[in-house]
PDB file of N, CA and C in Angstrom:
ATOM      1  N   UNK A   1      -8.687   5.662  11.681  1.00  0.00           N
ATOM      2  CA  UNK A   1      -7.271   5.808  11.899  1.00  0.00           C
ATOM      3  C   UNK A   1      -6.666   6.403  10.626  1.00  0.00           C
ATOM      4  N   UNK A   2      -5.768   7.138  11.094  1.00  0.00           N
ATOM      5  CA  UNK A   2      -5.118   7.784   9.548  1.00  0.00           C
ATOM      6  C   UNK A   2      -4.424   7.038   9.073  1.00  0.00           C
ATOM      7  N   UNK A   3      -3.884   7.501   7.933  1.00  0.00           N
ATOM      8  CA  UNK A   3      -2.441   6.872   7.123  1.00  0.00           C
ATOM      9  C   UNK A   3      -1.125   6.835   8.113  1.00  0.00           C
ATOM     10  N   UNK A   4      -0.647   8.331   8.410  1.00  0.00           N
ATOM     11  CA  UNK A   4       0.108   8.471   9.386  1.00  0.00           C
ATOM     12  C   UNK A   4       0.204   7.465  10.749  1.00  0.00           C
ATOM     13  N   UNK A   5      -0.896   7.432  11.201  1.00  0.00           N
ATOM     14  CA  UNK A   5      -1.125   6.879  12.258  1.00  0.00           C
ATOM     15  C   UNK A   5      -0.391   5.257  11.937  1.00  0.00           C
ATOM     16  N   UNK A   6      -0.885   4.609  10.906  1.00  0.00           N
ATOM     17  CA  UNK A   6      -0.408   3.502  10.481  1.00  0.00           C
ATOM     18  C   UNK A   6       1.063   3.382  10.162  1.00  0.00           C
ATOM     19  N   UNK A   7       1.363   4.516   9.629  1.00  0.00           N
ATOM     20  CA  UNK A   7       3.004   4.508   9.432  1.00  0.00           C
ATOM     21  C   UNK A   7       3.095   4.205  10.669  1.00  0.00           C
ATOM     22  N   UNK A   8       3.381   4.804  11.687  1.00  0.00           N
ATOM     23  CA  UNK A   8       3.150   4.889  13.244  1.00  0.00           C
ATOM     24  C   UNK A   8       3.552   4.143  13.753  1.00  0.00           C
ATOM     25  N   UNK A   9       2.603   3.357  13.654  1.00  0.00           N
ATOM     26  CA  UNK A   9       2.242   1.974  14.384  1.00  0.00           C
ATOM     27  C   UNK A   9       3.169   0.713  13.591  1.00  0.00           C
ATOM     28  N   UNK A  10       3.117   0.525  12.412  1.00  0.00           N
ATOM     29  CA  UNK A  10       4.452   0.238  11.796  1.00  0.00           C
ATOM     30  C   UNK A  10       5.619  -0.112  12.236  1.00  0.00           C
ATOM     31  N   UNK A  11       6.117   1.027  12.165  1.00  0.00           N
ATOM     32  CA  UNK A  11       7.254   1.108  12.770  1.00  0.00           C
ATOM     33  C   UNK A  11       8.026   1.228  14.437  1.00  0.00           C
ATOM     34  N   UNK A  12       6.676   1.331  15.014  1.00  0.00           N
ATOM     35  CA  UNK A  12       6.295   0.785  16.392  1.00  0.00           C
ATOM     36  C   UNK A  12       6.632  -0.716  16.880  1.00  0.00           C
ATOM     37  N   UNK A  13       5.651  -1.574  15.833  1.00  0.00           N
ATOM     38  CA  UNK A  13       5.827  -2.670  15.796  1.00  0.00           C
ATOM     39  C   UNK A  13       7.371  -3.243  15.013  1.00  0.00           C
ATOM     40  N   UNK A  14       7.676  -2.808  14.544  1.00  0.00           N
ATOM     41  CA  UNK A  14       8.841  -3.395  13.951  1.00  0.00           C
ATOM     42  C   UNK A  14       9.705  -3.457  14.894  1.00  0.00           C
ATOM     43  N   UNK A  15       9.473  -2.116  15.443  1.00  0.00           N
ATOM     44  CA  UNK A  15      10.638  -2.430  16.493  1.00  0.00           C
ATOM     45  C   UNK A  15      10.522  -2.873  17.769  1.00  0.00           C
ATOM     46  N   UNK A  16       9.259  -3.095  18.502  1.00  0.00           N
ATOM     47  CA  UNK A  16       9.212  -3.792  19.399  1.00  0.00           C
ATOM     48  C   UNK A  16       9.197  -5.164  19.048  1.00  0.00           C
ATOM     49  N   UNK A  17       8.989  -5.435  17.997  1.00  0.00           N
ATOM     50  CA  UNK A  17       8.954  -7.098  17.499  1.00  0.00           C
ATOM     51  C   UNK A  17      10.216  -7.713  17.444  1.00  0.00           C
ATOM     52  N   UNK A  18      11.432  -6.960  17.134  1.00  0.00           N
ATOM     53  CA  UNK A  18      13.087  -7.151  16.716  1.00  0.00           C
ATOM     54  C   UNK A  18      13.030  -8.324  18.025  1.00  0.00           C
ATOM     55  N   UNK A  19      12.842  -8.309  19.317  1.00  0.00           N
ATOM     56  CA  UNK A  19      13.366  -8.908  20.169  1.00  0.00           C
ATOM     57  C   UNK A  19      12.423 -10.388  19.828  1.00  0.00           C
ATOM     58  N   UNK A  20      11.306 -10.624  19.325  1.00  0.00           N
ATOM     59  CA  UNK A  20      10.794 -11.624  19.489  1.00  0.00           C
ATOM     60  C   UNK A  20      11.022 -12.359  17.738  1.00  0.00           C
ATOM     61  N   UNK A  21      11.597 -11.854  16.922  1.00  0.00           N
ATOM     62  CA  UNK A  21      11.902 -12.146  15.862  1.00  0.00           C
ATOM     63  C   UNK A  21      10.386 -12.043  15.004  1.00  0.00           C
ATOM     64  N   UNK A  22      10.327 -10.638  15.190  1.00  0.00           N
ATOM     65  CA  UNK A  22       8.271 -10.549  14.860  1.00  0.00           C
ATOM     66  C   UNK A  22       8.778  -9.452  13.263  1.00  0.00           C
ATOM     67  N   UNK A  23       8.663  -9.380  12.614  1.00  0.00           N
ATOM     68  CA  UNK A  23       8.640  -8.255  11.215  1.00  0.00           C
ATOM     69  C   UNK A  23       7.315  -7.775  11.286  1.00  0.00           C
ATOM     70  N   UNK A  24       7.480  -6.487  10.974  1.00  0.00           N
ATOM     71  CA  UNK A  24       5.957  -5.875  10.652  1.00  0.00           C
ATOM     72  C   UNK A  24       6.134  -4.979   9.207  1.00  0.00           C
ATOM     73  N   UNK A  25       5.095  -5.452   8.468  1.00  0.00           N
ATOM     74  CA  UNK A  25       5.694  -4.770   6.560  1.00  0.00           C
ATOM     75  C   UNK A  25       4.059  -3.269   6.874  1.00  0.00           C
ATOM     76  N   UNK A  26       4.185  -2.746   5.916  1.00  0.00           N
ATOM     77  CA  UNK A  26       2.859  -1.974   5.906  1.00  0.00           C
ATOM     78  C   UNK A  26       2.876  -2.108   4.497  1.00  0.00           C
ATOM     79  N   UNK A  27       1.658  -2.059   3.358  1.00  0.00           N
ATOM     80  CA  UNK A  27       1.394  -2.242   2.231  1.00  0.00           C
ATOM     81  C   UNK A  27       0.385  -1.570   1.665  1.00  0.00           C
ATOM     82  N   UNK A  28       1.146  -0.226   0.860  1.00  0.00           N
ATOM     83  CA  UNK A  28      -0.073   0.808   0.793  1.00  0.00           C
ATOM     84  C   UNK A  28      -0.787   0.827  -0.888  1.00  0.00           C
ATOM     85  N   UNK A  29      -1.577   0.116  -0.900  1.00  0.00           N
ATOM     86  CA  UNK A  29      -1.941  -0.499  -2.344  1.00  0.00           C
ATOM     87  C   UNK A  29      -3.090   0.714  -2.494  1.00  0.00           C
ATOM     88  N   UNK A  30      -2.582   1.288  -4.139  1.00  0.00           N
ATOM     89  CA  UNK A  30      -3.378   2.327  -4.746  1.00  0.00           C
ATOM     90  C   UNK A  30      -3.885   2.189  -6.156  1.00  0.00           C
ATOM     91  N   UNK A  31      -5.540   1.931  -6.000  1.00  0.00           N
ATOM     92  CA  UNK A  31      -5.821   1.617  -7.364  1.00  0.00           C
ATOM     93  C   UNK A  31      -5.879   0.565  -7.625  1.00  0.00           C
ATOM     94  N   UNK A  32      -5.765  -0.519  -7.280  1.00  0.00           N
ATOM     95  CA  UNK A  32      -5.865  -1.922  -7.677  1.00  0.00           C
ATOM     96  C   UNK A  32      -7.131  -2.363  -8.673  1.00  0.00           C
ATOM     97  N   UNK A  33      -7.424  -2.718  -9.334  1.00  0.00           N
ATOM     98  CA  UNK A  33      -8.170  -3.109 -10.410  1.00  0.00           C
ATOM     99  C   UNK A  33      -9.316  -4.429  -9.321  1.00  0.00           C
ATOM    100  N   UNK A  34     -10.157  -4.116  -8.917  1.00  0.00           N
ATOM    101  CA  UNK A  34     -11.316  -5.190  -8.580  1.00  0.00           C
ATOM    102  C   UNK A  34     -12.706  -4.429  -8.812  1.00  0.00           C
ATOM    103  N   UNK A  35     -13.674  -5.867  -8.548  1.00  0.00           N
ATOM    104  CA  UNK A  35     -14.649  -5.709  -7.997  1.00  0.00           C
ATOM    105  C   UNK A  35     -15.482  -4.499  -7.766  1.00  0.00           C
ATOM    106  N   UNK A  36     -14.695  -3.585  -6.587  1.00  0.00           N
ATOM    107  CA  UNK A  36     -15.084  -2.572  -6.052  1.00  0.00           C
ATOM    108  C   UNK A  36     -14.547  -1.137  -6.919  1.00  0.00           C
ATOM    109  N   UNK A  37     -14.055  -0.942  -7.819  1.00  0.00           N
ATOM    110  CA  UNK A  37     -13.181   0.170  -8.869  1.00  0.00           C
ATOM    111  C   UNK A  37     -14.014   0.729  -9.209  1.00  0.00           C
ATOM    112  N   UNK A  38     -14.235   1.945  -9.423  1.00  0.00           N
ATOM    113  CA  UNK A  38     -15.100   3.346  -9.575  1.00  0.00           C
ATOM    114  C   UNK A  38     -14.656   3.323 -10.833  1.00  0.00           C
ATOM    115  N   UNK A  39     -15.478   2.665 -11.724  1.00  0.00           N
ATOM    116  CA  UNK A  39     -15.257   3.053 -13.263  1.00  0.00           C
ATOM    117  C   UNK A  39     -15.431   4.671 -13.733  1.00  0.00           C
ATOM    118  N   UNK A  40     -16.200   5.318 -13.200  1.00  0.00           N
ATOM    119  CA  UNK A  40     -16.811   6.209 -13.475  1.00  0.00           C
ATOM    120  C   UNK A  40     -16.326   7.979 -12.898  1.00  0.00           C
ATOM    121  N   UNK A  41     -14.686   7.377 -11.911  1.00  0.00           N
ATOM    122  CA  UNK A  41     -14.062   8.268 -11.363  1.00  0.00           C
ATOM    123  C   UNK A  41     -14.005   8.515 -10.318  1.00  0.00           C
ATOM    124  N   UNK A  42     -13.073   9.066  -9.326  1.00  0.00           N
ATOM    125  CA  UNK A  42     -12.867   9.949  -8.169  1.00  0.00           C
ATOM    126  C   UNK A  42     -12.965  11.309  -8.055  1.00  0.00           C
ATOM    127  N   UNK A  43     -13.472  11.503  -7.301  1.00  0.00           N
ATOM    128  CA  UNK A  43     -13.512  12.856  -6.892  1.00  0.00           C
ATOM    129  C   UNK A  43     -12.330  13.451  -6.334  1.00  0.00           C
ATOM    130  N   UNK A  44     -11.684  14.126  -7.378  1.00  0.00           N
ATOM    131  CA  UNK A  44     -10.423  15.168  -6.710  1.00  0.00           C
ATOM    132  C   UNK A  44     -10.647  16.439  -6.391  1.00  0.00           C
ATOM    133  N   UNK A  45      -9.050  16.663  -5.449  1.00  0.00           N
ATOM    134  CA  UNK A  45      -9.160  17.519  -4.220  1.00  0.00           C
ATOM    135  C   UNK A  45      -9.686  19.050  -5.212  1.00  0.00           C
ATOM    136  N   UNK A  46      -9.789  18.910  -6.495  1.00  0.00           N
ATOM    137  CA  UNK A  46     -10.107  20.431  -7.070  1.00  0.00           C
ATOM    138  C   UNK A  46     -11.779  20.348  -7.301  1.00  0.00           C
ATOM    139  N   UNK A  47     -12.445  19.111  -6.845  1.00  0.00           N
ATOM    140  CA  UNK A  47     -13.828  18.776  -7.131  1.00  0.00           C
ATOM    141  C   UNK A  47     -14.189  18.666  -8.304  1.00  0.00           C
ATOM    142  N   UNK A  48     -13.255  18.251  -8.798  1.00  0.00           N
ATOM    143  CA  UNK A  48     -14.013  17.595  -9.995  1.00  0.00           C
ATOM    144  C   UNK A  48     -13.709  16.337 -10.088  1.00  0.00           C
ATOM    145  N   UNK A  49     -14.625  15.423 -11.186  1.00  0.00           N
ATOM    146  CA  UNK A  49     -14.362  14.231 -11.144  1.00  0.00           C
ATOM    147  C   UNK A  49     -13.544  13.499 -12.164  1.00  0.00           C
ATOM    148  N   UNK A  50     -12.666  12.966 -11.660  1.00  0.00           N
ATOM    149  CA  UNK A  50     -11.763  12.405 -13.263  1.00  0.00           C
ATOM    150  C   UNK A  50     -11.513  10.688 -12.770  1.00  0.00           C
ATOM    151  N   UNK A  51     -11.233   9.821 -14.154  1.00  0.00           N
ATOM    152  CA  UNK A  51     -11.150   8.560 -14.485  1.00  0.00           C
ATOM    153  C   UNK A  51      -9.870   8.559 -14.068  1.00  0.00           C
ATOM    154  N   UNK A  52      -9.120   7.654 -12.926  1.00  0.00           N
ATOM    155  CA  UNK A  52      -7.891   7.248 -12.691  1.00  0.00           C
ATOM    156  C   UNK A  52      -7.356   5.928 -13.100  1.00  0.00           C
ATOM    157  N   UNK A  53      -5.843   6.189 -13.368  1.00  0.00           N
ATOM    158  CA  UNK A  53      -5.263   4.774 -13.895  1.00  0.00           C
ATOM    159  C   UNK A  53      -5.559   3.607 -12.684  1.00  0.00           C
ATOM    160  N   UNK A  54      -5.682   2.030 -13.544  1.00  0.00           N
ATOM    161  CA  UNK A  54      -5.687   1.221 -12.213  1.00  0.00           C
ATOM    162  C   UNK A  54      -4.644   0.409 -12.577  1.00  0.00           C
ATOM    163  N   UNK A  55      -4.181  -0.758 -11.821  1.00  0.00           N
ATOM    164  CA  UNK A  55      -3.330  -1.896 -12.367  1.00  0.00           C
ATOM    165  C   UNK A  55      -4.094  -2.940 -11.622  1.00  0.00           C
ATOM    166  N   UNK A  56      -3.875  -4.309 -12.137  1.00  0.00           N
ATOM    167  CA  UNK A  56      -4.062  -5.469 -11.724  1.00  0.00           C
ATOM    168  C   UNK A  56      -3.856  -5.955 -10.343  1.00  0.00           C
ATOM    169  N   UNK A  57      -4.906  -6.577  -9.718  1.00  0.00           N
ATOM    170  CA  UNK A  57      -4.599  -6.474  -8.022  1.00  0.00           C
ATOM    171  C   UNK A  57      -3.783  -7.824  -8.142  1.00  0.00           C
ATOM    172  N   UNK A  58      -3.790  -8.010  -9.099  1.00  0.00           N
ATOM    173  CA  UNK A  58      -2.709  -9.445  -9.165  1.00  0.00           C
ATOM    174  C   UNK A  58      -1.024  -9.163  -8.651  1.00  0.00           C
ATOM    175  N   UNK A  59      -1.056  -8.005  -8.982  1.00  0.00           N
ATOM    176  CA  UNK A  59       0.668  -7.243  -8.700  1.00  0.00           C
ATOM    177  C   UNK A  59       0.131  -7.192  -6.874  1.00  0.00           C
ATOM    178  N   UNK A  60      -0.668  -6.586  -6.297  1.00  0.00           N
ATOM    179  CA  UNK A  60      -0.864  -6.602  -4.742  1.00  0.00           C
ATOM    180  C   UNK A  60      -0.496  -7.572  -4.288  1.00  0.00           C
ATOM    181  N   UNK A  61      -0.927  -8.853  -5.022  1.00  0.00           N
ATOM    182  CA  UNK A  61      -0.447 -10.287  -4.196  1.00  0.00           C
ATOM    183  C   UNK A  61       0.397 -10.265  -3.965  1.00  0.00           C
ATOM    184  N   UNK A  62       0.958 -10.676  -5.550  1.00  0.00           N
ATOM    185  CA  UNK A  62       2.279 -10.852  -5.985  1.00  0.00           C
ATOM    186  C   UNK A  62       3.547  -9.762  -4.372  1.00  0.00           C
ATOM    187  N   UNK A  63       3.051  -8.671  -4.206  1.00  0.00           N
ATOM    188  CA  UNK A  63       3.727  -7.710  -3.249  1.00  0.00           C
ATOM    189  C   UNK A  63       3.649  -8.741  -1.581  1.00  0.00           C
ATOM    190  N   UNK A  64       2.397  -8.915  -1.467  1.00  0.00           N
ATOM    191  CA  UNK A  64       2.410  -9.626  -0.204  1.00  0.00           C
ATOM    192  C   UNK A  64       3.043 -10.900  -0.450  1.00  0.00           C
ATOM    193  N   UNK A  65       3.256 -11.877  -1.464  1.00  0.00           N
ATOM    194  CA  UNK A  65       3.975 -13.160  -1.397  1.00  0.00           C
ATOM    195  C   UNK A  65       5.700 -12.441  -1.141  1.00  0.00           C
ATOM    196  N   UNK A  66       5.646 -11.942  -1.990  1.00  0.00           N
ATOM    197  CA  UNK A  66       7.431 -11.436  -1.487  1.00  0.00           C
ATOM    198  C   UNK A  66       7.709 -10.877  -0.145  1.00  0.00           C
ATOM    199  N   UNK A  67       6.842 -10.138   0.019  1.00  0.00           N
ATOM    200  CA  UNK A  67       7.389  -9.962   1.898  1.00  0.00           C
ATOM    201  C   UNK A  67       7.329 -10.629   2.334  1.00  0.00           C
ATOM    202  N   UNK A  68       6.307 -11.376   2.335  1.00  0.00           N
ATOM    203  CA  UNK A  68       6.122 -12.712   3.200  1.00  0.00           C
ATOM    204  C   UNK A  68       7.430 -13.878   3.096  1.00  0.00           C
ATOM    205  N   UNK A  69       7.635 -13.833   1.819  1.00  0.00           N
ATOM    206  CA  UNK A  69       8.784 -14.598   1.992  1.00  0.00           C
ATOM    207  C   UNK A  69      10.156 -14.263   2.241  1.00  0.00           C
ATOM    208  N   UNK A  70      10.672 -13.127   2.556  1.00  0.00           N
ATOM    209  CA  UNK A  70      11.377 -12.988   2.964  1.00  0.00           C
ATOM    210  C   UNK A  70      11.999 -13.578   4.148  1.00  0.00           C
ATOM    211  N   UNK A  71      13.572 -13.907   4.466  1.00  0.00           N
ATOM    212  CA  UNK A  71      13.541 -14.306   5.756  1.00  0.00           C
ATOM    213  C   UNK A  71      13.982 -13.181   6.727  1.00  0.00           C
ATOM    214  N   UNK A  72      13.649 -13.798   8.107  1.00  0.00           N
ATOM    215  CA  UNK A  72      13.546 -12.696   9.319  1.00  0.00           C
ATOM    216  C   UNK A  72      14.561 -11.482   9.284  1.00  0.00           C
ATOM    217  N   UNK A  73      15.550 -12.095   8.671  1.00  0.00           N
ATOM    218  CA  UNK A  73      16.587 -10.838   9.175  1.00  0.00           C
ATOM    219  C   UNK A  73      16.145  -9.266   8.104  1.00  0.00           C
ATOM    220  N   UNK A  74      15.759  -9.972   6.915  1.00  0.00           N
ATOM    221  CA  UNK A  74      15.665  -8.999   6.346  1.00  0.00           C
ATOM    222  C   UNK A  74      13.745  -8.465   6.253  1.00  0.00           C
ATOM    223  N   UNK A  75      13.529  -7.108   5.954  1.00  0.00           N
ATOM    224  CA  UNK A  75      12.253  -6.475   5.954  1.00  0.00           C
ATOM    225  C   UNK A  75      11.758  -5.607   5.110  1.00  0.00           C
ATOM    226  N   UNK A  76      10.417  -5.260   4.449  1.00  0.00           N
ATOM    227  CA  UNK A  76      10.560  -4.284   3.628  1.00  0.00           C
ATOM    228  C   UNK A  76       9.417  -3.671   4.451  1.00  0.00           C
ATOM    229  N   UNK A  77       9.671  -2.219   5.330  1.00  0.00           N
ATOM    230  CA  UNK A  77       8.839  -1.795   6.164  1.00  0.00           C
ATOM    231  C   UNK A  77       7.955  -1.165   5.520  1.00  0.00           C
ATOM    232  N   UNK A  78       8.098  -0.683   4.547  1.00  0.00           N
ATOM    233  CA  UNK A  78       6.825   0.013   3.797  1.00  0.00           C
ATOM    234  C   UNK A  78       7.092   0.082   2.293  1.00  0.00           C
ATOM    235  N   UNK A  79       5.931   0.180   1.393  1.00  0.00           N
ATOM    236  CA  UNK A  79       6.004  -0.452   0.109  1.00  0.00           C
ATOM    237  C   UNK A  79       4.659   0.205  -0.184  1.00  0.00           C
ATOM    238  N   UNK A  80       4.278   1.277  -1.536  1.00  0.00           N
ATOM    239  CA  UNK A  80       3.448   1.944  -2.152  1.00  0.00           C
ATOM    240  C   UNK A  80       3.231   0.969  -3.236  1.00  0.00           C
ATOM    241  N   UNK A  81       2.491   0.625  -3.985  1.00  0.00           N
ATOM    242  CA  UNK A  81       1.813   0.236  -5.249  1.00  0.00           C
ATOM    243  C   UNK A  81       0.623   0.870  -6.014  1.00  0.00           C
ATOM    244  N   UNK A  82       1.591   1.443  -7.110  1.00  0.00           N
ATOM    245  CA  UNK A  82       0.138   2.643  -7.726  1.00  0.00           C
ATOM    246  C   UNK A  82       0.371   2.575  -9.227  1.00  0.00           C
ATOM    247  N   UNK A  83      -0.570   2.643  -9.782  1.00  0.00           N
ATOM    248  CA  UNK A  83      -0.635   3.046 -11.095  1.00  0.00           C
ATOM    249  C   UNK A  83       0.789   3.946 -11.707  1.00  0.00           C
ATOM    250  N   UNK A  84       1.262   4.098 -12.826  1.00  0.00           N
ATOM    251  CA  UNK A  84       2.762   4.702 -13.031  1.00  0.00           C
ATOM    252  C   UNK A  84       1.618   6.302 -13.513  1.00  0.00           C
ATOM    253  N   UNK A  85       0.675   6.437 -14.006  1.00  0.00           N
ATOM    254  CA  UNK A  85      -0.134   7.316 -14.370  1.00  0.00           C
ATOM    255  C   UNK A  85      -0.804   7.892 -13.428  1.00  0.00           C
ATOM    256  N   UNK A  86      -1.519   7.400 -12.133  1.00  0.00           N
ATOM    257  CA  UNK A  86      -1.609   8.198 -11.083  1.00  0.00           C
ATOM    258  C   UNK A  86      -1.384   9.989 -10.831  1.00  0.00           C
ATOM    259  N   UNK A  87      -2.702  10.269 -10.574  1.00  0.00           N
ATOM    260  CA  UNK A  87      -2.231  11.826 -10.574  1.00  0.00           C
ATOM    261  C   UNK A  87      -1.801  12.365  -9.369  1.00  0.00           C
ATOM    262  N   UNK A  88      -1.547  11.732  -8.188  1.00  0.00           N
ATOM    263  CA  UNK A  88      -0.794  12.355  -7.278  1.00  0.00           C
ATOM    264  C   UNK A  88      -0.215  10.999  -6.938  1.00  0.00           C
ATOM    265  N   UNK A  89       1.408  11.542  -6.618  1.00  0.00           N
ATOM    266  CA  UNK A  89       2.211  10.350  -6.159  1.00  0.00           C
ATOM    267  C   UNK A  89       1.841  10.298  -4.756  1.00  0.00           C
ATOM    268  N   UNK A  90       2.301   8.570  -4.672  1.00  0.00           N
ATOM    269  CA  UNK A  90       1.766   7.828  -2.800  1.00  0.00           C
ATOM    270  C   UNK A  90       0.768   7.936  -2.658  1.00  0.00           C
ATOM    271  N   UNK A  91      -0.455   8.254  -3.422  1.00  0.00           N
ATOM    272  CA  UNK A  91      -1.881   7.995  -2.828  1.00  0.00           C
ATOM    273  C   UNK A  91      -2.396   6.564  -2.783  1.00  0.00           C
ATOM    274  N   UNK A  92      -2.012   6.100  -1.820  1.00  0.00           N
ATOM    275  CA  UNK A  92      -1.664   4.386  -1.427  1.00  0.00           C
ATOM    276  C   UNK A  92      -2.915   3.994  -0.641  1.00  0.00           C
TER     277      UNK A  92
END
């Protein structure tokens, strides 16, 4: 499924949910610092390989505890988290 597709669906759900008091957030986390992090680089769209900024997946939580707590009336339908150094913006 794409990115798009997920926006999509998103905002699909958000709004068929309004009647049942349902929120739907999307959370496009870029770079997060774990486990799985390519020390060694990504491959960008010019083919070559370069070392990208990461941040702490501790800030990801931290993103899902606040939506989550929000109450119903209010929503944050979509929300990017990326490195401020990142070489292309929204790559979420």
């Amino acid at each position: 499924m794409s990115k798009h597709a997920i926006v999509g669906l998103t905002k699909c759900l958000a709004l068929d949910g309004r009647q049942h008091d349902i929120a739907c957030s999307q959370l496009d986390i870029g770079n997060a610092q774990t486990a799985l992090s390519r020390p060694g680089g990504m491959l960008q769209p010019n083919g070559q390989m370069m070392v990208e900024a990461y941040y702490d997946a501790e800030y990801a939580g931290q993103a899902v505890v606040y939506m989550a707590s929000l109450p119903l009336g209010v929503n944050v339908l979509n929300q990017t988290l990326m490195a401020t150094t990142m070489p292309f913006v929204g790559r979420g």
